[in-house]
Protein backbone atom coordinates (compact mmCIF):
# COMPACT_ATOMS: atom_id res chain seq x y z
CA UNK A 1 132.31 -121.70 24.75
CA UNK A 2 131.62 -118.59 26.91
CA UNK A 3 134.85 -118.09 27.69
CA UNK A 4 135.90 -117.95 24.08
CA UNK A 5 133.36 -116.01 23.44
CA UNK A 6 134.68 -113.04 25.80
CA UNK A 7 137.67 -113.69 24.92
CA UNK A 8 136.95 -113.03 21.22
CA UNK A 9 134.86 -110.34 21.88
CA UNK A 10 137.65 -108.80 23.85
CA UNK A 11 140.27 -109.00 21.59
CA UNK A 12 138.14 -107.87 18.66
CA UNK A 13 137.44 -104.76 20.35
CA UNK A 14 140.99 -104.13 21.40
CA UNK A 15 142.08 -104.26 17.73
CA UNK A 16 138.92 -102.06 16.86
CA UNK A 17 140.26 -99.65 19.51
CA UNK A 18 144.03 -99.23 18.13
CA UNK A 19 142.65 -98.72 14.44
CA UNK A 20 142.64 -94.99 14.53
CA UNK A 21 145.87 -93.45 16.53
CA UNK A 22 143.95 -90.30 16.53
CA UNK A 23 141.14 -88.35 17.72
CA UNK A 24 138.15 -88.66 15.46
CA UNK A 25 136.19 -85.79 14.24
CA UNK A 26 132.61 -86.83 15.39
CA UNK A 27 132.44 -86.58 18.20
CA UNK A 28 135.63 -87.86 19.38
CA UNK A 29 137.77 -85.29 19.92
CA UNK A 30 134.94 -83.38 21.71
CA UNK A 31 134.54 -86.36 24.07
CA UNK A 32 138.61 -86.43 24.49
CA UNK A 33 139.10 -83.46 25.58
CA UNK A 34 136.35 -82.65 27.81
CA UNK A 35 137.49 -85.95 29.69
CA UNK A 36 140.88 -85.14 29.78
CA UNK A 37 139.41 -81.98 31.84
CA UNK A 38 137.82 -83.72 34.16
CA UNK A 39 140.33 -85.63 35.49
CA UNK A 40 141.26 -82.63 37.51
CA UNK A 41 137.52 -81.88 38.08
CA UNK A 42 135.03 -84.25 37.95
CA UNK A 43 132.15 -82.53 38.51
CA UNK A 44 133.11 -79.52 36.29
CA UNK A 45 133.03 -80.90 32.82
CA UNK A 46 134.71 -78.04 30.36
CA UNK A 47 135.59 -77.99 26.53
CA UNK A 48 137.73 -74.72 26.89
CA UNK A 49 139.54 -75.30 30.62
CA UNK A 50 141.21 -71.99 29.87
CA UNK A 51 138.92 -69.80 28.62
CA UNK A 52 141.41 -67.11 28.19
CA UNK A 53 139.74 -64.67 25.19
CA UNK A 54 136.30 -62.85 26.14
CA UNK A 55 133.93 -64.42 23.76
CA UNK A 56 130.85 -66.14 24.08
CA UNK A 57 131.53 -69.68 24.79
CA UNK A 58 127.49 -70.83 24.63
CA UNK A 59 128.11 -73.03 21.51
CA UNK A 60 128.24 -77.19 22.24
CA UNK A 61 131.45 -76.94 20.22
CA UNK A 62 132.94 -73.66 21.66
CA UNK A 63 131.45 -74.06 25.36
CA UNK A 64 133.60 -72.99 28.57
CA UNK A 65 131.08 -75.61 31.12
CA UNK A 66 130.32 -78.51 28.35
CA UNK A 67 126.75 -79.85 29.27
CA UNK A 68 125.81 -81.35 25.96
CA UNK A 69 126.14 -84.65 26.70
CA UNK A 70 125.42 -86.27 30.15
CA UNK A 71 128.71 -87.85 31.77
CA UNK A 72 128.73 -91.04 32.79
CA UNK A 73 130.98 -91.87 29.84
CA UNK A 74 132.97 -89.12 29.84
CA UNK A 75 133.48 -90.50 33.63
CA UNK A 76 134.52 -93.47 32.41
CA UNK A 77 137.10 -91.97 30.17
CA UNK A 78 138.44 -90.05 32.58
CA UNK A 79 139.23 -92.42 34.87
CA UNK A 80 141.07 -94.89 32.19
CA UNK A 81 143.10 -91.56 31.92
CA UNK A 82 143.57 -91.71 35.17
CA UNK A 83 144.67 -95.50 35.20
CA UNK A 84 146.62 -96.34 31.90
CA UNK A 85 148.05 -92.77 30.66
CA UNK A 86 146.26 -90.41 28.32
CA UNK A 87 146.43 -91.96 24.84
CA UNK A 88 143.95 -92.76 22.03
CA UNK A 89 143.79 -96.20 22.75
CA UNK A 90 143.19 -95.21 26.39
CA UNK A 91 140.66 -93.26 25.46
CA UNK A 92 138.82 -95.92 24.05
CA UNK A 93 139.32 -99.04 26.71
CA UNK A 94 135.68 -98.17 28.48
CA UNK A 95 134.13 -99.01 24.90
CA UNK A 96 135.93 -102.19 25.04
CA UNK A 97 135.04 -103.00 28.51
CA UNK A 98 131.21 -102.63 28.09
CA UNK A 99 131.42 -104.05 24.49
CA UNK A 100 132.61 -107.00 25.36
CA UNK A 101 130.41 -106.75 29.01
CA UNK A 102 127.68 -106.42 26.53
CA UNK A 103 128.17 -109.62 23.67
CA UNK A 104 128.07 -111.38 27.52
CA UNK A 105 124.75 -109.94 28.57
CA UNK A 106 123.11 -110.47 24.81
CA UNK A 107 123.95 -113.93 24.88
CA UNK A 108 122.86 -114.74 28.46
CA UNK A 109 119.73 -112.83 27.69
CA UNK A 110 118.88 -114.84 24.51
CA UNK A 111 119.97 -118.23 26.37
CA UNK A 112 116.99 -116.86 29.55
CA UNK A 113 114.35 -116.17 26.47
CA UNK A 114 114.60 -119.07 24.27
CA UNK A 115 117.56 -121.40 24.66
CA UNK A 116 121.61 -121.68 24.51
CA UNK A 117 122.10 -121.66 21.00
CA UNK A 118 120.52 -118.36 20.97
CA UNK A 119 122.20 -116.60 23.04
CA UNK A 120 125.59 -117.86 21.97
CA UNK A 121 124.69 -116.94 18.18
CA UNK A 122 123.22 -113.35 19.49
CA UNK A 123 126.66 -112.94 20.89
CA UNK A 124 128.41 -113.73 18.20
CA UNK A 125 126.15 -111.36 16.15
CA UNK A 126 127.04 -108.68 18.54
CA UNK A 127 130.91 -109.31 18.35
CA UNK A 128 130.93 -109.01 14.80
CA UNK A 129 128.61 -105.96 14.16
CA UNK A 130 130.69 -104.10 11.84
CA UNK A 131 128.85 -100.88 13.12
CA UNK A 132 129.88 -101.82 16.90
CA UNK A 133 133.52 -101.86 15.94
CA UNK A 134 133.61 -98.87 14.58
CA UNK A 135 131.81 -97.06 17.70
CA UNK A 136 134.66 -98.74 19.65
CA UNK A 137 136.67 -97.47 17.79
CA UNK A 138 135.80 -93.67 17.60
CA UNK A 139 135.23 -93.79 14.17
CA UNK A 140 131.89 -93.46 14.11
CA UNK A 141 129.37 -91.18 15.77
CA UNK A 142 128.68 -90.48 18.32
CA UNK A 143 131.25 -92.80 19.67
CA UNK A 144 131.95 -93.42 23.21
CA UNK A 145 128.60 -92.02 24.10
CA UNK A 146 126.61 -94.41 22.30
CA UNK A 147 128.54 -97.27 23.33
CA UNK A 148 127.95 -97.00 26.69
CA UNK A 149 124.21 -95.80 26.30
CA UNK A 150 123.49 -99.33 24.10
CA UNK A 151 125.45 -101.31 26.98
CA UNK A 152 123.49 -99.99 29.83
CA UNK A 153 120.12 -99.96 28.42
CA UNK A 154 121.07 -103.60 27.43
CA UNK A 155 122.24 -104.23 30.59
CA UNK A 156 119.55 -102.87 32.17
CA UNK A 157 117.14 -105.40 30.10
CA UNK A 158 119.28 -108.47 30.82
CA UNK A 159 118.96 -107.41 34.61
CA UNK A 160 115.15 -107.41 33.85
CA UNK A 161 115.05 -111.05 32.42
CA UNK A 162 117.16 -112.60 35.00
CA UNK A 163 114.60 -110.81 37.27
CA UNK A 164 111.55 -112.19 35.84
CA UNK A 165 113.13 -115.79 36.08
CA UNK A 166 114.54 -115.82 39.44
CA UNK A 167 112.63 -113.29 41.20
CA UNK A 168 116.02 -112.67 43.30
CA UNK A 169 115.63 -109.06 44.69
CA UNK A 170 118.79 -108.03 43.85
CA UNK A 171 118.54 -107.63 40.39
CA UNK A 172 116.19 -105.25 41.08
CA UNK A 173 119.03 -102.59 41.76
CA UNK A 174 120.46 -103.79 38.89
CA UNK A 175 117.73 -102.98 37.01
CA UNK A 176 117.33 -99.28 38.27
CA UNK A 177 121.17 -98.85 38.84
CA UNK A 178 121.75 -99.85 34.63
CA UNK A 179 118.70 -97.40 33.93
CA UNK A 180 120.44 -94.82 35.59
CA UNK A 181 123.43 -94.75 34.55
CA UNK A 182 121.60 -95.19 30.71
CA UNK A 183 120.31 -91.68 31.36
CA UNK A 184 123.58 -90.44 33.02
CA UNK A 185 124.76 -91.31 29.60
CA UNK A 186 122.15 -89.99 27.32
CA UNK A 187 118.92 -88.96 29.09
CA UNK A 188 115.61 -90.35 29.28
CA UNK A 189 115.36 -93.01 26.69
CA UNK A 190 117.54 -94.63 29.23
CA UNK A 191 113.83 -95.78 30.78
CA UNK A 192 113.10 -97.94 28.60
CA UNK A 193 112.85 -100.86 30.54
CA UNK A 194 110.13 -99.32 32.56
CA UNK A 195 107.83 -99.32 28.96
CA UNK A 196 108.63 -103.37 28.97
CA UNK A 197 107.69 -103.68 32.35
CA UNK A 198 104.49 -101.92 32.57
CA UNK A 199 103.45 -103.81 29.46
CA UNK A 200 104.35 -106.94 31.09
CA UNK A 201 102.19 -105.99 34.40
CA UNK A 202 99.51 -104.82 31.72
CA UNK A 203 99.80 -108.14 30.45
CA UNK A 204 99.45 -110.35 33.68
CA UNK A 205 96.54 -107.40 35.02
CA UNK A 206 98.85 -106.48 37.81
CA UNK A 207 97.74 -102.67 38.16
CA UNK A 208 98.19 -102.38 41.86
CA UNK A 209 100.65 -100.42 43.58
CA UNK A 210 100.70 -103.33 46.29
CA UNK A 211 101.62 -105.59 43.28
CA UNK A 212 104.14 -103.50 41.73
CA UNK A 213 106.41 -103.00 44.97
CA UNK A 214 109.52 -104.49 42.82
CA UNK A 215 109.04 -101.82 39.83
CA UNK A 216 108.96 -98.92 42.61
CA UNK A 217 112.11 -99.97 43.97
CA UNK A 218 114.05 -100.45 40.88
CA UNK A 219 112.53 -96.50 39.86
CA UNK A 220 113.95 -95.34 43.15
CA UNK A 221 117.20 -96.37 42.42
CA UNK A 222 117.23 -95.12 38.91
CA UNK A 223 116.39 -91.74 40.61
CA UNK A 224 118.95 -91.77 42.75
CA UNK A 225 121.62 -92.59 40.50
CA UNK A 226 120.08 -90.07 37.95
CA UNK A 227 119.11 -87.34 39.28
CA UNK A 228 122.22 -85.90 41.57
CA UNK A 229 123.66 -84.97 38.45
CA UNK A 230 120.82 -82.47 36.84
CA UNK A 231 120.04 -80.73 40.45
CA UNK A 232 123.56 -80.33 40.57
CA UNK A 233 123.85 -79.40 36.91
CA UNK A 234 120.64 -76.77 37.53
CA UNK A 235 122.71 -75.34 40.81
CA UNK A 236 126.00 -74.92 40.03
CA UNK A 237 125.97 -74.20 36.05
CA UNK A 238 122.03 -72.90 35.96
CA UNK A 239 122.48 -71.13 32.31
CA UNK A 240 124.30 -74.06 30.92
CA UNK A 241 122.09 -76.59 31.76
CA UNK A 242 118.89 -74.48 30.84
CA UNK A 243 120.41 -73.77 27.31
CA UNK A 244 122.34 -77.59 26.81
CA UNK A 245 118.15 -79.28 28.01
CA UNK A 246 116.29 -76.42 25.16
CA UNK A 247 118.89 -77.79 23.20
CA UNK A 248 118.44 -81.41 23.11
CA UNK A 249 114.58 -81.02 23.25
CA UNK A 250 114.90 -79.50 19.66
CA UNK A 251 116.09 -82.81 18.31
CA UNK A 252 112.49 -83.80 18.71
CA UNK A 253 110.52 -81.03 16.91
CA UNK A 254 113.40 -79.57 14.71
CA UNK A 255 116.40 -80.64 12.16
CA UNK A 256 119.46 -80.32 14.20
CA UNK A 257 122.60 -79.75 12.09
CA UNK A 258 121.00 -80.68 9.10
CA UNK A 259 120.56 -84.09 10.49
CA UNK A 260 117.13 -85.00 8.72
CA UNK A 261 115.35 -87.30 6.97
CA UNK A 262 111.87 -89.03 6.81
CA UNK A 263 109.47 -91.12 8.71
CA UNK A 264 110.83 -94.38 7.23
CA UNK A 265 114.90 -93.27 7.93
CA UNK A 266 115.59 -95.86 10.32
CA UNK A 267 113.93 -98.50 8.48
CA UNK A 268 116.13 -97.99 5.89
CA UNK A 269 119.10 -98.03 7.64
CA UNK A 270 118.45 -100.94 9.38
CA UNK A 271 120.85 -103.09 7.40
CA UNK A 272 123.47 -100.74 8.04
CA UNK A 273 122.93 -101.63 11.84
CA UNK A 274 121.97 -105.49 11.83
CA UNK A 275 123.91 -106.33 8.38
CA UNK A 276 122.97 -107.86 5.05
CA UNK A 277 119.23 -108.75 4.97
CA UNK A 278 118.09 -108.62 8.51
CA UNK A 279 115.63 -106.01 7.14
CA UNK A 280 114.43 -108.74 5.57
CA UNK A 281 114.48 -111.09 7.81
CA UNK A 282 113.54 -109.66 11.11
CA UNK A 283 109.73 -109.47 10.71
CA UNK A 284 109.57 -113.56 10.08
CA UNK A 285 111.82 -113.67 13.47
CA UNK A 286 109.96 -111.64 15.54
CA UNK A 287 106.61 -113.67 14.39
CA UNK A 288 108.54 -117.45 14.93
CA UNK A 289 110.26 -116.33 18.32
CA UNK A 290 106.62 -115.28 19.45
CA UNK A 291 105.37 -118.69 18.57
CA UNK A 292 108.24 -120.71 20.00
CA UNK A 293 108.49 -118.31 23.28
CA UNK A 294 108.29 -120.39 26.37
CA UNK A 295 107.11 -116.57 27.91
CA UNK A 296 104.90 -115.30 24.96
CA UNK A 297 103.88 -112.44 27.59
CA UNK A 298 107.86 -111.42 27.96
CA UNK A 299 108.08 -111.29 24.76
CA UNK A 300 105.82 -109.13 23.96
CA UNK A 301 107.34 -106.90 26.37
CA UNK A 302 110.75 -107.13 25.26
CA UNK A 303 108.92 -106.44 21.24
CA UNK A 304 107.44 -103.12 22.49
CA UNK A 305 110.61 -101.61 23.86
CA UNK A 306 111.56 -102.95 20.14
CA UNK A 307 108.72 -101.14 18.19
CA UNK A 308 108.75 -97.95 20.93
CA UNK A 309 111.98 -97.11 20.25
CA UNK A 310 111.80 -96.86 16.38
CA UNK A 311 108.32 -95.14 16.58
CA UNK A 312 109.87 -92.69 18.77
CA UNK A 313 113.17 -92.14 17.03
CA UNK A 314 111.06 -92.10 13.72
CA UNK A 315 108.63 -89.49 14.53
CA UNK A 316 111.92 -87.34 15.78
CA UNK A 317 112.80 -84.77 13.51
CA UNK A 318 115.92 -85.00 13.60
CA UNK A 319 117.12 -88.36 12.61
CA UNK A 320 120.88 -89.83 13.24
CA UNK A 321 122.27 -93.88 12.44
CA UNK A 322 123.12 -94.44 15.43
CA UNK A 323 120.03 -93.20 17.83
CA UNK A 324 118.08 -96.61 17.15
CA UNK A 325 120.97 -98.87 18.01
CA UNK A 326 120.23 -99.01 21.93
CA UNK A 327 118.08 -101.57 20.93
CA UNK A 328 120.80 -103.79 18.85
CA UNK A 329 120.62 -106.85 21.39
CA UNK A 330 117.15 -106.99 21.39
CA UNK A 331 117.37 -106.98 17.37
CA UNK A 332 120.28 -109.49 17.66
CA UNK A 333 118.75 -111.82 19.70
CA UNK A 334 115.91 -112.20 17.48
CA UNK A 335 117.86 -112.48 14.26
CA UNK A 336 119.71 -115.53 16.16
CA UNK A 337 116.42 -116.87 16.74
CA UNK A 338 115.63 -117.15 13.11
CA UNK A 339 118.78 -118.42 12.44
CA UNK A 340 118.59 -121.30 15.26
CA UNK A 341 115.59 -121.93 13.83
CA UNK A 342 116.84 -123.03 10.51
CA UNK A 343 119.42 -125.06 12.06
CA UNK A 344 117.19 -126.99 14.45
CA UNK A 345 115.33 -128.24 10.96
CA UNK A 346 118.65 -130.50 10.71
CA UNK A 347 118.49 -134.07 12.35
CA UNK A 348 119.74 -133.85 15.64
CA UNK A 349 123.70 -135.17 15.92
CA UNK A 350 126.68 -134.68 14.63
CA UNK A 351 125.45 -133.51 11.50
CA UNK A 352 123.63 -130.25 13.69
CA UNK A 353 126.58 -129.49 15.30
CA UNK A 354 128.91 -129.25 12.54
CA UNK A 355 125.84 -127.23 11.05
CA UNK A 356 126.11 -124.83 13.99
CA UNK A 357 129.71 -124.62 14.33
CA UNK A 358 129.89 -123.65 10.23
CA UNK A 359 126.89 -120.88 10.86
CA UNK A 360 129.08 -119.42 13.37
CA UNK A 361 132.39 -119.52 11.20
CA UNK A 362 130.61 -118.31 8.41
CA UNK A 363 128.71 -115.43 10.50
CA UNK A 364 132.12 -114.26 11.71
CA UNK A 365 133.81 -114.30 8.47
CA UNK A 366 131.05 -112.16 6.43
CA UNK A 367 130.42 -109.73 8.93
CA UNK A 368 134.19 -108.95 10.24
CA UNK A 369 135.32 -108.15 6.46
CA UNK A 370 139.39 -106.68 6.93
CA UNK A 371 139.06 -105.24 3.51
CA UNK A 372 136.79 -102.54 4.62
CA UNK A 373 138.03 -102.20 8.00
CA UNK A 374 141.32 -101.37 5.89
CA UNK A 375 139.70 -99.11 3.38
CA UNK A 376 137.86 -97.56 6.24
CA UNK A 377 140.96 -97.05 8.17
CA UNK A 378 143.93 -96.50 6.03
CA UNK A 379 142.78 -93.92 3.29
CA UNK A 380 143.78 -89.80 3.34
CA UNK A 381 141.34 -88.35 5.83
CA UNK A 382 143.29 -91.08 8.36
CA UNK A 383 146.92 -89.81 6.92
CA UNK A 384 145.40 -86.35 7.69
CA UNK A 385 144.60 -86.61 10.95
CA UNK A 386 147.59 -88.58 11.47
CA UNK A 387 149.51 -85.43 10.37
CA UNK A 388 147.33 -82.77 12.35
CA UNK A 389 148.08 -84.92 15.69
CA UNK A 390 151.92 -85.12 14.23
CA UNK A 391 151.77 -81.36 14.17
CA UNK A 392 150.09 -80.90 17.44
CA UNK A 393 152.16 -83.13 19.55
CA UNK A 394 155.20 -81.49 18.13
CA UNK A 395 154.62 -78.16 19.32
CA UNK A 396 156.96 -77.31 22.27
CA UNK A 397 155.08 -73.85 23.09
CA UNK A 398 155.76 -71.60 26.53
CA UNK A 399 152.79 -73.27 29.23
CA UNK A 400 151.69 -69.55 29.08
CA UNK A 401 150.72 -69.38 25.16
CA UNK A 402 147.52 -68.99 23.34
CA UNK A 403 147.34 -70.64 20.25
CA UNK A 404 145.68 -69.39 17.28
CA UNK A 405 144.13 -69.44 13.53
CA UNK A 406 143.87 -73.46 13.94
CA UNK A 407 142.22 -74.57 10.88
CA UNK A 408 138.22 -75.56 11.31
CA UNK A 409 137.41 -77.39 14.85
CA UNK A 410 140.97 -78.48 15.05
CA UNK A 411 141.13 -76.55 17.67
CA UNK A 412 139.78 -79.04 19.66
CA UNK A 413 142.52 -81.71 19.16
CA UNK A 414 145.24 -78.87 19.51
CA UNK A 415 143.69 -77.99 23.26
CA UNK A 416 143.77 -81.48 23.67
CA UNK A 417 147.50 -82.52 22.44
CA UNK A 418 149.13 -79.07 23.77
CA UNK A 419 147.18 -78.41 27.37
CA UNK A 420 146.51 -75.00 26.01
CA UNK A 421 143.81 -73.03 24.96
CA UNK A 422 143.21 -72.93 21.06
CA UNK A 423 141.17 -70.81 18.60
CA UNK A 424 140.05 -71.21 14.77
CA UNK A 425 140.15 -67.86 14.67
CA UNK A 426 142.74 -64.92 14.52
CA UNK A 427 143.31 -62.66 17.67
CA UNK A 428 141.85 -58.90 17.16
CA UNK A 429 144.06 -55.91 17.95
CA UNK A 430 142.22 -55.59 21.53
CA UNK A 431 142.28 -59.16 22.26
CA UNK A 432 146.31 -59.12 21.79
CA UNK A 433 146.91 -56.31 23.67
CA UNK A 434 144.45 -58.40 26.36
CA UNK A 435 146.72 -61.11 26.51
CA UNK A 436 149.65 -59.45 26.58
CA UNK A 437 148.00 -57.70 29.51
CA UNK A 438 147.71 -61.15 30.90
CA UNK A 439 151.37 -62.25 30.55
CA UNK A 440 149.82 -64.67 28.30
CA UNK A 441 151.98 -65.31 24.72
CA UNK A 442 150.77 -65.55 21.13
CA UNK A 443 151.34 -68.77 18.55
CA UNK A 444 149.74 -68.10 15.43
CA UNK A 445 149.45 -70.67 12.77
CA UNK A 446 150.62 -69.05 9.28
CA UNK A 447 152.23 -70.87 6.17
CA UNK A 448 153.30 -68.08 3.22
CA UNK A 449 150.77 -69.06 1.39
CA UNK A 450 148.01 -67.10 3.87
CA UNK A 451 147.64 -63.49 3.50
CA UNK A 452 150.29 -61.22 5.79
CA UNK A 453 149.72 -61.04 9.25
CA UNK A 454 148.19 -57.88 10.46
CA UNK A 455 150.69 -55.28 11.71
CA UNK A 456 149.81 -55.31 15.33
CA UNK A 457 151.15 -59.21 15.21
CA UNK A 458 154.10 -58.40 13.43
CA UNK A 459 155.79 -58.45 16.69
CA UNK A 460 158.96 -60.23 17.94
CA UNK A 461 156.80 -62.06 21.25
CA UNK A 462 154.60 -63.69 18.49
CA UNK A 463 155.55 -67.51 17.29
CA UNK A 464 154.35 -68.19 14.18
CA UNK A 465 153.67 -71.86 13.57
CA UNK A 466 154.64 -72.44 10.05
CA UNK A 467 152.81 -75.55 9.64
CA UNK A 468 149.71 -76.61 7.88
CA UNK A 469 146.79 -78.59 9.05
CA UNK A 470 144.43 -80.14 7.07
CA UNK A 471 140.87 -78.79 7.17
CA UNK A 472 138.17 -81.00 7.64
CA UNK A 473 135.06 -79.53 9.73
């Protein structure tokens, strides 16, 4: 039954990886092409590789070093680059690694906290998260980076149970290696394990250091994985890395982007995350899986990570879907609970089984729905972007141009298609005469419908790109 199980999950995610054949908006094509980058410097992580025009490039989405999001991921997608070719699909085979890495981990860590049944239906819960697939696939934000912060925060909680069953040391570098590379993906709420932890030490009145030797060494090697990257970061790229941190602390105190809502956001958007009713189902879960627990004090552990995270994401002020779901296998392991529950009310036997094996059909059948993959995937912003990438990869352009007047942030998926550098803007008379300066040449997107070109680019060394993209942000 495992086996299937990866095996499902695997191919699930494959097909939710070849959905889209192109970049996605948010925050795809950011991810992309700042990958693409590094595979020719990995420890130099840049948006615009080329930054050939003198402007200030101190925006997230028009930055020269790109320090907005940690890189562990955008590691990842680099070396799949590296590996298989540069492609979309490529771009997206680290989400279905640690996707289907993760259904694994959720079910083996609902087997450890209640029993088999558990874990396999928490599995299959994960598999067919509708919101999953469409991380894995790019579609939604924030994509790749969110994929691999849920696995290895998850990961770094299954390392935690297996820990506090076996007591075998080495999943206690597990432990701080998953944590690590959580924040390496996106910053500190990669912790969270430590919160379960202490409670759990809180819980058996363990408060001395000399009996907390094993949390000390998993924290050491989350440090060490963790933090090479921001003293590095703080040396090499000091103004970057000052602005990209005041940055990201603003998404506690301030709405980021418009990005808002209330206290009760993520409450309310919890069926968009878990599915159809597990709002209201997942407070009578949490109270039976207490009551059934074989470990009531590890579950109150693994709760509070629960509860933290959505009282800290609440009281943010800036509010996004997908910040609560690093806690989705904790969610989805409870949800199974409740639903094992039910079908352990059935007389043991053949009748049970058949039970089981119909919960898991039906599961699978509700929650993978292809209509709305289809109307999610096959509709005009998807013929659009289809087009733009047609457009892009069509372009056979001297390795010395500049390309210009791209429509929106397209720009970003033109740098990306072309290898050169690419601005939403047209060039002034002093930044032509700059490039010229440079040897550099001029493309200029311009259909006959735009107003004339300016006389300094009516020149016979400009190419004029007479095709149009279609504007989204």
């Amino acid at each position: 039954m495992l086996i299937f199980l990866g095996l499902s999950a695997a191919s699930l995610f494959s097909f939710a990886a070849s959905l889209d054949p192109f970049l996605n908006m948010w925050d795809e094509r950011f991810h992309a092409l700042v990958a693409k980058n590094l595979m020719l410097h990995p420890l130099k992580p840049t948006l615009y590789d080329d930054p050939v025009i003198s402007m200030a490039y101190n925006k997230w989405d028009e930055a020269y070093i790109w320090l907005h999001k940690q890189p562990l991921f955008l590691w990842q997608i680099a070396l799949s680059f590296k590996l298989f070719g540069i492609s979309e699909f490529t771009l997206r085979i680290p989400n279905i690694v640690l996707s289907t890495t993760l259904v694994l981990a959720t079910y083996r860590s609902g087997k450890l906290l209640f029993n088999r049944n558990t874990g396999y239906i928490s599995g299959i819960l994960m598999m067919s998260s509708f919101y999953l697939i469409e991380l894995v696939s790019g579609r939604q934000g924030i994509d790749h980076n969110d994929v691999s912060f849920l696995a290895y925060v998850s990961f770094s909680i299954w390392a935690f149970i297996e820990y506090y069953y076996s007591q075998k040391k080495y999943w206690l570098y597990l432990i701080g290696a998953f944590s690590g590379m959580a924040i390496l993906c996106k910053w500190l709420v990669g912790l969270l394990i430590y919160l379960g932890w202490m409670i759990l030490r809180i819980q058996e009145r363990k408060l001395r250091l000399s009996e907390n030797k094993d949390f000390f060494i998993a924290l050491v090697v989350t440090v060490l994985v963790a933090l090479p990257w921001q003293l590095l970061t703080f040396s090499w790229y000091p103004t970057e890395a000052m602005a990209a941190q005041a940055y990201n602390s603003l998404h506690f105190t301030e709405v980021i982007e418009g990005h808002g809502g209330d206290f009760w956001y993520h409450f309310k958007n919890f069926d968009t995350l878990y599915g159809a009713l597990a709002t209201f189902c997942i407070l009578l879960s949490l109270f039976l899986s207490y009551k059934s627990a074989n470990s009531k004090k590890l579950v109150i552990s693994i709760m509070t990570m629960l509860f933290a995270t959505y009282l800290f994401y609440s009281m943010a002020a800036t509010k996004m879907p997908s910040f609560t779901i690093v806690v989705a296998m904790l969610v989805f392991i409870f949800l199974a609970f409740l639903i094992d529950y039910f079908i352990q009310m059935v007389k043991p036997g053949l009748l049970q089984n058949i039970v089981f094996a119909s919960t898991i059909l039906i599961l699978t059948t509700l929650r993978v729905d292809p209509t709305i993959i289809d109307t999610r995937h096959h509709n005009d912003y998807a013929r659009h972007m289809i087009e733009n990438r047609d457009v892009f990869k069509a372009l056979n352009l001297p390795d010395n141009t500049v390309i210009f007047n791209v429509t929106g942030r397209h720009y970003v998926e033109a740098m990306f298609y072309t290898g050169l550098p690419a601005y939403h803007f047209m060039p002034t008379d002093w930044e032509y005469e700059e490039l010229i300066a440079q040897n550099r040449r001029v493309a200029i997107f311009h259909t006959s419908d735009m107003p004339p070109l300016p006389e300094y680019l009516n020149h016979s060394d400009v190419i004029i790109i007479n095709e149009t993209i279609h504007a989204y942000e």
